[in-house]
N, C-alpha and C. Protein backbone atom coordinates (compact mmCIF):
# COMPACT_ATOMS: atom_id res chain seq x y z
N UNK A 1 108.37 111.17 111.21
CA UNK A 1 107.42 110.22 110.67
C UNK A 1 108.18 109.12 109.94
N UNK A 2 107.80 107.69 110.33
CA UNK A 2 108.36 106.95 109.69
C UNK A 2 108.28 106.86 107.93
N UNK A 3 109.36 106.40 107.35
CA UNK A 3 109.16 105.75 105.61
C UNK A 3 107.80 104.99 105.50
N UNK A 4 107.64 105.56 104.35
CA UNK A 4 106.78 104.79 103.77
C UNK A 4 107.56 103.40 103.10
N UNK A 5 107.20 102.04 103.00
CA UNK A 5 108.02 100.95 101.87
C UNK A 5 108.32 101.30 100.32
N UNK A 6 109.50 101.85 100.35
CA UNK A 6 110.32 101.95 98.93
C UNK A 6 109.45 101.25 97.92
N UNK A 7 109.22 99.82 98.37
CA UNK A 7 109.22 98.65 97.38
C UNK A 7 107.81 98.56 97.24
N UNK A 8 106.59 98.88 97.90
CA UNK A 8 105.51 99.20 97.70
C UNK A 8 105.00 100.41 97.25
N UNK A 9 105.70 101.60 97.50
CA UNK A 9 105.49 102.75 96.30
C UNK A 9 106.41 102.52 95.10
N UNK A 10 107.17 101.81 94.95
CA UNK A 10 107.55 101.29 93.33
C UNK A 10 106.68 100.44 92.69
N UNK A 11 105.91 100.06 93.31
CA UNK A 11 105.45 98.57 92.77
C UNK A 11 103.85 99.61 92.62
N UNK A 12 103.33 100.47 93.50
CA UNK A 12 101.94 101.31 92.94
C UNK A 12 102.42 102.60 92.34
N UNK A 13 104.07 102.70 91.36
CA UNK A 13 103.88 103.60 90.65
C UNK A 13 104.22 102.74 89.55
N UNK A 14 104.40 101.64 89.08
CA UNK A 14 104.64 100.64 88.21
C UNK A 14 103.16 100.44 87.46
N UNK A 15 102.13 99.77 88.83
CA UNK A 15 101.13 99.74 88.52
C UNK A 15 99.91 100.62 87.86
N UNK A 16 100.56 101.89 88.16
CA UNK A 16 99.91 103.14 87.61
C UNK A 16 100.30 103.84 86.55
N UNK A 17 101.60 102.93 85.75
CA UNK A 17 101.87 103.22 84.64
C UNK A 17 101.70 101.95 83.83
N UNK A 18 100.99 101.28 83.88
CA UNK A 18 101.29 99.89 83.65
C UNK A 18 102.19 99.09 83.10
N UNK A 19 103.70 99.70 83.86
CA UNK A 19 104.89 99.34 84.00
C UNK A 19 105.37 99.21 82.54
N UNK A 20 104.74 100.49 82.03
CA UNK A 20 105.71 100.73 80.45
C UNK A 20 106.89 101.75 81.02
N UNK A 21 106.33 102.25 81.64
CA UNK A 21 108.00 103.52 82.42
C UNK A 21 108.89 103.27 83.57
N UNK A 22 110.03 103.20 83.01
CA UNK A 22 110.95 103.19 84.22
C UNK A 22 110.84 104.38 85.31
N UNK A 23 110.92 104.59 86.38
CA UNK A 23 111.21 105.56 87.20
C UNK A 23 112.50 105.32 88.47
N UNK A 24 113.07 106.80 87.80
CA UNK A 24 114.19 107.19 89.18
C UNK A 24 114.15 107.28 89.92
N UNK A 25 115.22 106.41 90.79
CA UNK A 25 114.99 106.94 92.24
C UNK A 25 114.97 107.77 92.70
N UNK A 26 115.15 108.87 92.37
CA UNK A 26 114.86 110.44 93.04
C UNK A 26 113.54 110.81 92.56
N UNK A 27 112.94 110.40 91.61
CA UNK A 27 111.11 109.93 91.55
C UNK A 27 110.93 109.35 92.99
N UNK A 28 111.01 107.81 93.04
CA UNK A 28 110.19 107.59 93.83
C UNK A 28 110.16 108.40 95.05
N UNK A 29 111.75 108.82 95.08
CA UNK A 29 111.91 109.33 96.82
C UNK A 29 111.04 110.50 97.07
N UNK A 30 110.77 111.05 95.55
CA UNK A 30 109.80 112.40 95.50
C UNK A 30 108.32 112.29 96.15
N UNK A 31 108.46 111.03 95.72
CA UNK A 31 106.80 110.98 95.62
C UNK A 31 106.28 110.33 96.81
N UNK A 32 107.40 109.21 97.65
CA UNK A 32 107.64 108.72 99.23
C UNK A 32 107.02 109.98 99.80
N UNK A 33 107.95 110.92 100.05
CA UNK A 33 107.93 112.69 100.30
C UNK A 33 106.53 112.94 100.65
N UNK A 34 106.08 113.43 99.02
CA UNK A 34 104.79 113.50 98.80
C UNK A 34 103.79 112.82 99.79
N UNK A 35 103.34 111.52 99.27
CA UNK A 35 103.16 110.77 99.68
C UNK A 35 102.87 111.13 101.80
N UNK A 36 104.18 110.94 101.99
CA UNK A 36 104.06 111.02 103.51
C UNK A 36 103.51 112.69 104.76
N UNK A 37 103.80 113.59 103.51
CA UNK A 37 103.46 114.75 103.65
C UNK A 37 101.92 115.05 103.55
N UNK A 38 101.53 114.04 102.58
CA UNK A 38 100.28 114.47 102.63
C UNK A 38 99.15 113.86 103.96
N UNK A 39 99.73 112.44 103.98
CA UNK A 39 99.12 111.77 104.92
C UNK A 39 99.27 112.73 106.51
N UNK A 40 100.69 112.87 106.30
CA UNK A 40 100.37 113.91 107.87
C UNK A 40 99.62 115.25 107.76
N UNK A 41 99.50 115.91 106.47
CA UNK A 41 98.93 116.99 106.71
C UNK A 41 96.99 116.42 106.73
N UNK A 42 96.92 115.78 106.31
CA UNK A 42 95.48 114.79 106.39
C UNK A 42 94.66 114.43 108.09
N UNK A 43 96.70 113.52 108.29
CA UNK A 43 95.82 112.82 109.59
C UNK A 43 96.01 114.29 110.93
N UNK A 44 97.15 115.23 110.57
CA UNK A 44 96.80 116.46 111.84
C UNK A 44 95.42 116.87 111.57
N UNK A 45 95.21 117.08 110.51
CA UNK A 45 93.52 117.98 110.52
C UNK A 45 92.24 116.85 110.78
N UNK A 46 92.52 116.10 110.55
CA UNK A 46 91.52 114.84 110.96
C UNK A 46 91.88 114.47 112.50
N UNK A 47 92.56 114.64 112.67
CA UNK A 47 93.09 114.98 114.47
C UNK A 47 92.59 115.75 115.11
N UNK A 48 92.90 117.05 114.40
CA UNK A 48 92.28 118.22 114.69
C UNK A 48 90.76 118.58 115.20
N UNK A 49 90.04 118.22 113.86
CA UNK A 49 88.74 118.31 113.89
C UNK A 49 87.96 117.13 114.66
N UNK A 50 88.39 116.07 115.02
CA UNK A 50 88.37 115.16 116.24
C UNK A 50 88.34 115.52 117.44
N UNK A 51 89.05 116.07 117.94
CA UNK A 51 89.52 117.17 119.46
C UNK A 51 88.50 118.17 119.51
N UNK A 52 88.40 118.83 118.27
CA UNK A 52 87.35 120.10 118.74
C UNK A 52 85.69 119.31 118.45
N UNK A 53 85.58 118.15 118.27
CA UNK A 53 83.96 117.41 118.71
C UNK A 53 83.98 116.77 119.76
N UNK A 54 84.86 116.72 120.34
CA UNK A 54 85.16 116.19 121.59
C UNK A 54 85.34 114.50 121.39
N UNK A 55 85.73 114.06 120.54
CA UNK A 55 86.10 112.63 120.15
C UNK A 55 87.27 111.99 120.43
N UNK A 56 87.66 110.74 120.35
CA UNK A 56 89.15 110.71 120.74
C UNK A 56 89.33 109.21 119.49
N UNK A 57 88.20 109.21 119.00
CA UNK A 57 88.55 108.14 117.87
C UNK A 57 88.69 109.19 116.33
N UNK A 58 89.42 108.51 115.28
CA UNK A 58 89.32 109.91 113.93
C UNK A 58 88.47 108.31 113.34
N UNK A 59 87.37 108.67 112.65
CA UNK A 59 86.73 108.35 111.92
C UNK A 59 86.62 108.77 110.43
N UNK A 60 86.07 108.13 109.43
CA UNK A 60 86.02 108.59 108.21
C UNK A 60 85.47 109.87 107.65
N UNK A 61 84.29 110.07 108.86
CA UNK A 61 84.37 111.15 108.61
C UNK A 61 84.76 112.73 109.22
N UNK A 62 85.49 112.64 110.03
CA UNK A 62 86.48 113.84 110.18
C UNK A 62 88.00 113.67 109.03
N UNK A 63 87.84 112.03 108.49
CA UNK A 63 88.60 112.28 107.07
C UNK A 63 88.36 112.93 106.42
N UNK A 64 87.31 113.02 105.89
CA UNK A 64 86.55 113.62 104.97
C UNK A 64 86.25 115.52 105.27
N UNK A 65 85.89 115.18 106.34
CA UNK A 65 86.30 116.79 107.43
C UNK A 65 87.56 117.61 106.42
N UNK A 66 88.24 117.28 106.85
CA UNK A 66 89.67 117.13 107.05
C UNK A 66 90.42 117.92 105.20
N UNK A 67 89.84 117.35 104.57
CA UNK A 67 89.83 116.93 103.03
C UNK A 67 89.71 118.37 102.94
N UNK A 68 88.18 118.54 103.15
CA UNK A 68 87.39 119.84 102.92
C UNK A 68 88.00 120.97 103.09
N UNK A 69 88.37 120.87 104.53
CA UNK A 69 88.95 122.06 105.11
C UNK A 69 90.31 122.14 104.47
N UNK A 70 91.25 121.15 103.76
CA UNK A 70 92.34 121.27 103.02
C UNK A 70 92.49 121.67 101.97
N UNK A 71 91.01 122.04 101.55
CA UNK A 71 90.57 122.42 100.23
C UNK A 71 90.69 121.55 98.80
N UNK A 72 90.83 119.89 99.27
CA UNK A 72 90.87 119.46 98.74
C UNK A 72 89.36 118.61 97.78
N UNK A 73 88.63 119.09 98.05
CA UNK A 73 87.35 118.83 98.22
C UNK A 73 87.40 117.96 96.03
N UNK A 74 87.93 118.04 95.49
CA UNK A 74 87.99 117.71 94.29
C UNK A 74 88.16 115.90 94.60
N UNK A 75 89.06 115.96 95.55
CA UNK A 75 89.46 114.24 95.49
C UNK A 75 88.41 113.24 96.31
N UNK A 76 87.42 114.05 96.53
CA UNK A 76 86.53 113.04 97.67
C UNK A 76 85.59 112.13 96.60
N UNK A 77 85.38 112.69 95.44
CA UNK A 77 84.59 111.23 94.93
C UNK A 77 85.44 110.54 94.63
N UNK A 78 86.82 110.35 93.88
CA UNK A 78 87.70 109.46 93.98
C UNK A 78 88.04 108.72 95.14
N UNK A 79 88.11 109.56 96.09
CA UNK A 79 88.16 108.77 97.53
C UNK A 79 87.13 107.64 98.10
N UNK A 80 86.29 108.50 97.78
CA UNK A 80 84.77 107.71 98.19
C UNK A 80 84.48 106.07 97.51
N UNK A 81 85.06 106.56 95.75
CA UNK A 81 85.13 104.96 95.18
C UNK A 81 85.93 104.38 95.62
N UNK A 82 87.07 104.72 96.29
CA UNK A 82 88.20 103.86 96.73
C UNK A 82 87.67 103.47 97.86
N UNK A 83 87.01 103.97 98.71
CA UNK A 83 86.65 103.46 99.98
C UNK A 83 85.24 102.32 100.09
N UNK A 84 84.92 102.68 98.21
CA UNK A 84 83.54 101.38 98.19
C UNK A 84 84.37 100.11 97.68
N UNK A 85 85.41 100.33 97.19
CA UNK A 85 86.28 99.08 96.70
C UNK A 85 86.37 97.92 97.86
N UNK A 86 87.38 98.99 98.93
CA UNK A 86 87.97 98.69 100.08
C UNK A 86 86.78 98.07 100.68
N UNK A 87 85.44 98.39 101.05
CA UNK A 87 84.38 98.04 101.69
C UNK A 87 84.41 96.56 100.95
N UNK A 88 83.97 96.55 99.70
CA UNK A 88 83.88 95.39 98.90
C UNK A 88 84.61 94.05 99.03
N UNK A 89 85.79 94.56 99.13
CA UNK A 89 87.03 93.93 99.58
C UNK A 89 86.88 93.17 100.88
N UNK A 90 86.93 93.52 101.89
CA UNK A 90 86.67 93.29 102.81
C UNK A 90 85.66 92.29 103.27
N UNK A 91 84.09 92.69 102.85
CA UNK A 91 83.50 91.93 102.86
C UNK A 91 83.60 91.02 101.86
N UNK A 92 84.17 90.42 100.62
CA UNK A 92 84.51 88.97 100.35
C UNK A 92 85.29 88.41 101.25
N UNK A 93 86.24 89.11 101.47
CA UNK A 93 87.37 88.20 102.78
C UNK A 93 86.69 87.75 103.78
N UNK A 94 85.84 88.35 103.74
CA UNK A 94 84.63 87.92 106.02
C UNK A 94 83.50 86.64 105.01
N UNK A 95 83.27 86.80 104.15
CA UNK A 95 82.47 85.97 103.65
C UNK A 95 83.20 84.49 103.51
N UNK A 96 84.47 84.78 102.71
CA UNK A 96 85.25 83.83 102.56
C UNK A 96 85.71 83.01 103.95
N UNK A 97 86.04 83.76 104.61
CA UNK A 97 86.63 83.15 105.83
C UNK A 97 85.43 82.75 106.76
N UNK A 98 83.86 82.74 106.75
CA UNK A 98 83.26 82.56 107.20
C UNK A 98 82.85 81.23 106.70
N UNK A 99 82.90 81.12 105.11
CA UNK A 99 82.77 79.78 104.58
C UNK A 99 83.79 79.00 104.80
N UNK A 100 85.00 79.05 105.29
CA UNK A 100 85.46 78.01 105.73
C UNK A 100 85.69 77.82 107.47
N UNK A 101 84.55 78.38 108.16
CA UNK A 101 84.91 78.12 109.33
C UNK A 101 83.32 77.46 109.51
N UNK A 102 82.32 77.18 108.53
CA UNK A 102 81.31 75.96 108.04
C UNK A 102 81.49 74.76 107.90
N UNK A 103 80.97 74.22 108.94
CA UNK A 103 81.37 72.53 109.44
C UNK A 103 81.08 71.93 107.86
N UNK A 104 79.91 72.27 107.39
CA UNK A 104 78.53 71.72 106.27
C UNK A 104 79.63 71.77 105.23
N UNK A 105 80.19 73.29 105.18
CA UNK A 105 80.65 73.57 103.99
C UNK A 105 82.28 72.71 103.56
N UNK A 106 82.58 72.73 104.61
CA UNK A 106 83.97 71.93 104.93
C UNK A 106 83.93 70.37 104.33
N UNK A 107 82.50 69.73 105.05
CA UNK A 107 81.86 68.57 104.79
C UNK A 107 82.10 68.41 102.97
N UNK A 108 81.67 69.32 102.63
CA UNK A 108 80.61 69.29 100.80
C UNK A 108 82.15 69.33 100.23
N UNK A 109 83.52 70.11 100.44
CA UNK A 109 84.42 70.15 99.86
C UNK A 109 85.80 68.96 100.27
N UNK A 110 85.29 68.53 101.21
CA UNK A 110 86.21 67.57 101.33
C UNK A 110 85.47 66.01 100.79
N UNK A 111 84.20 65.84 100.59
CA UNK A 111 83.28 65.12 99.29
C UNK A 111 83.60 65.31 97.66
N UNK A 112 83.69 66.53 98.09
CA UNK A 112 84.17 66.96 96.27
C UNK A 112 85.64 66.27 96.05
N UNK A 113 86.75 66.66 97.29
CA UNK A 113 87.81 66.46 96.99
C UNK A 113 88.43 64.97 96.65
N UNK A 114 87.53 64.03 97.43
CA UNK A 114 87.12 62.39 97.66
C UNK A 114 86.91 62.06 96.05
N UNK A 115 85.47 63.03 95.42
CA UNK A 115 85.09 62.72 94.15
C UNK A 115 86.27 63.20 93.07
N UNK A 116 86.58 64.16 93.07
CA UNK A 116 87.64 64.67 92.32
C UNK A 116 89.16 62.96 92.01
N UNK A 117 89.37 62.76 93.05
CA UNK A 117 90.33 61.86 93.36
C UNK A 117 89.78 60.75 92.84
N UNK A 118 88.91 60.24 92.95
CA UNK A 118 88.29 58.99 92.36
C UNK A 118 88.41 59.36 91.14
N UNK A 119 87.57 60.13 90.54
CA UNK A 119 87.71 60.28 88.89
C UNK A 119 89.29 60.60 88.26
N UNK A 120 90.48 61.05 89.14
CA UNK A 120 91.26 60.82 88.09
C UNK A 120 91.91 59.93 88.62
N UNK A 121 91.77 58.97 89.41
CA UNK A 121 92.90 57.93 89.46
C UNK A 121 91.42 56.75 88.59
N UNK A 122 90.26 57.12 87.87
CA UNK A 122 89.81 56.32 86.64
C UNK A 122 90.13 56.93 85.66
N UNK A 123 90.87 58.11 85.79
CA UNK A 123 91.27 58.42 83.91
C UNK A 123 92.66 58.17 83.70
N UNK A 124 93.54 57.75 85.00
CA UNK A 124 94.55 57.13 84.98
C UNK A 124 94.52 55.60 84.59
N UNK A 125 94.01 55.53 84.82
CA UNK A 125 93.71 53.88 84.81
C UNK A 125 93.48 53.39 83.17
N UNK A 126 92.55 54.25 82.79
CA UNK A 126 92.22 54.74 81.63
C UNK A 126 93.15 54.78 80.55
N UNK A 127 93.62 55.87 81.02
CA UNK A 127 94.86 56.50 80.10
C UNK A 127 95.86 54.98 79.93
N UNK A 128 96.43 54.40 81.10
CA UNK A 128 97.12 53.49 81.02
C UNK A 128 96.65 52.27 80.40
N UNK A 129 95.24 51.88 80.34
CA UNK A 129 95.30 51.12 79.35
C UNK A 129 94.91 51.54 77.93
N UNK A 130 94.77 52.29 77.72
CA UNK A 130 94.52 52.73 76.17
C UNK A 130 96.05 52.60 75.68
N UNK A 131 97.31 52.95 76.68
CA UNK A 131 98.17 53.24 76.22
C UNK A 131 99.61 51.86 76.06
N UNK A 132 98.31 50.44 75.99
CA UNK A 132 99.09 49.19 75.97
C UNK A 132 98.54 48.74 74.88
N UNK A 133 99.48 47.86 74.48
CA UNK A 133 99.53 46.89 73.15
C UNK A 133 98.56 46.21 73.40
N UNK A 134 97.67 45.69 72.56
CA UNK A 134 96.37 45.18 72.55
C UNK A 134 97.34 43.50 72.54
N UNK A 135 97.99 43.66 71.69
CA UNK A 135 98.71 42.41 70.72
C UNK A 135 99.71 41.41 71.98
N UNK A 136 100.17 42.31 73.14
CA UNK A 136 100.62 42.09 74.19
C UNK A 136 100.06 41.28 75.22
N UNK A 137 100.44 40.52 76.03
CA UNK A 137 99.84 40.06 77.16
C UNK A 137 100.12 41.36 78.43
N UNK A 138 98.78 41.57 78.86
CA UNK A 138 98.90 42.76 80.10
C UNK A 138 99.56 42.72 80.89
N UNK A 139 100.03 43.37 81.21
CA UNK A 139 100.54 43.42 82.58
C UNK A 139 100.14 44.55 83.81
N UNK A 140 99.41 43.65 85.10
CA UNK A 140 99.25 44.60 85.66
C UNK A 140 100.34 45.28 87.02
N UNK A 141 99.48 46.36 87.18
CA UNK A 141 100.78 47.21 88.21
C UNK A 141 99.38 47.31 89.15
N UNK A 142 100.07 46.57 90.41
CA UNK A 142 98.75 46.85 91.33
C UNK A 142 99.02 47.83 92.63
N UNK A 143 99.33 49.11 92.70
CA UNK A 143 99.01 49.47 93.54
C UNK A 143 97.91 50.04 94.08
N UNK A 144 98.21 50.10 95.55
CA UNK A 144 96.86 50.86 96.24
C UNK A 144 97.33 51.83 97.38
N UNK A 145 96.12 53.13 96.99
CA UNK A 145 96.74 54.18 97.60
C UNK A 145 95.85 54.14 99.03
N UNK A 146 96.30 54.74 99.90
CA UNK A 146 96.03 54.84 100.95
C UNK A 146 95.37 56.64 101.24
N UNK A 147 93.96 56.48 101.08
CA UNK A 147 93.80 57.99 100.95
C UNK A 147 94.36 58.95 101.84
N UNK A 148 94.49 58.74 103.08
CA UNK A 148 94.35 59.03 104.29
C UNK A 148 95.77 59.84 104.51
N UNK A 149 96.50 58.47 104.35
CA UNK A 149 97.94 58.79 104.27
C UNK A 149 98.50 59.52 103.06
N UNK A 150 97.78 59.14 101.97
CA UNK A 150 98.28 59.18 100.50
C UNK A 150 99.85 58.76 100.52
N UNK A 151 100.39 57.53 100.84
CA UNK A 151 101.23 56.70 100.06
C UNK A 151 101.00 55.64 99.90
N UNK A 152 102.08 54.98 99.20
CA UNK A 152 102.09 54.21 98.45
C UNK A 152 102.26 52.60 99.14
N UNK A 153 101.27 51.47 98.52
CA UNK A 153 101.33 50.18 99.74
C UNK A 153 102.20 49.38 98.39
């Protein structure tokens, strides 16, 4: 069975201490171990119990199968919240990526971005003259931006 990433089980045992503890590398490699041992003893019995329903996909729930029969049956509501996270998760990302594949919506933020730009090249403008000698003769600086391109004429 391949490694699990070193640098991603350091970084979720960091996170699970909230990186007040150092840990050894013969920690992490323990827990890699762990870690990979358990997943195979998980995904054979979720394999397992797949084959004998006559299935050839493992679904969540011959995970859950699987659990039971491992006698692990203590970790399934922890599991279960982790798997409403993950659900959660997911669907913001399909939502998100759905709002930007919205002609309308694309429209309304590239308006905003138009408005955004106007108002601070007037608080520039702004800023720059508040920040001249009254007592002075002005002087102006005339450039003009080219939105499109955004440089300088």
């Amino acid at each position: 069975m391949e490694q699990l990433p070193k640098a991603t089980v350091q970084q979720f045992i960091k996170s699970t201490t909230n990186g007040d503890m150092k840990c050894s590398n013969e920690f992490v490699t323990q827990v890699m171990s762990m870690a990979r041992e358990y997943i195979q003893l998980v995904s054979d019995q979720a394999n397992t119990i797949c084959l004998e329903n006559g299935k050839k996909t493992i679904s969540g729930e011959f995970f859950y199968k699987s659990i039971q029969k491992l006698r692990l049956e203590g970790q399934i509501p922890f599991l279960k919240e982790i798997e409403e996270e993950i659900k959660e998760e997911v669907n913001v990302k399909n939502q998100n990526k759905a709002r930007f594949q919205d002609e309308e919506h694309l429209r309304q933020l590239e308006e905003q971005q138009k408005e955004l730009y106007e108002k601070a090249k007037l608080e520039n403008y702004k800023h720059v003259i508040d920040e001249e000698d009254n007592s002075k003769p002005r002087k102006t600086l005339n450039l003009q931006f080219d939105q499109e391109e955004g440089d300088l004429q």
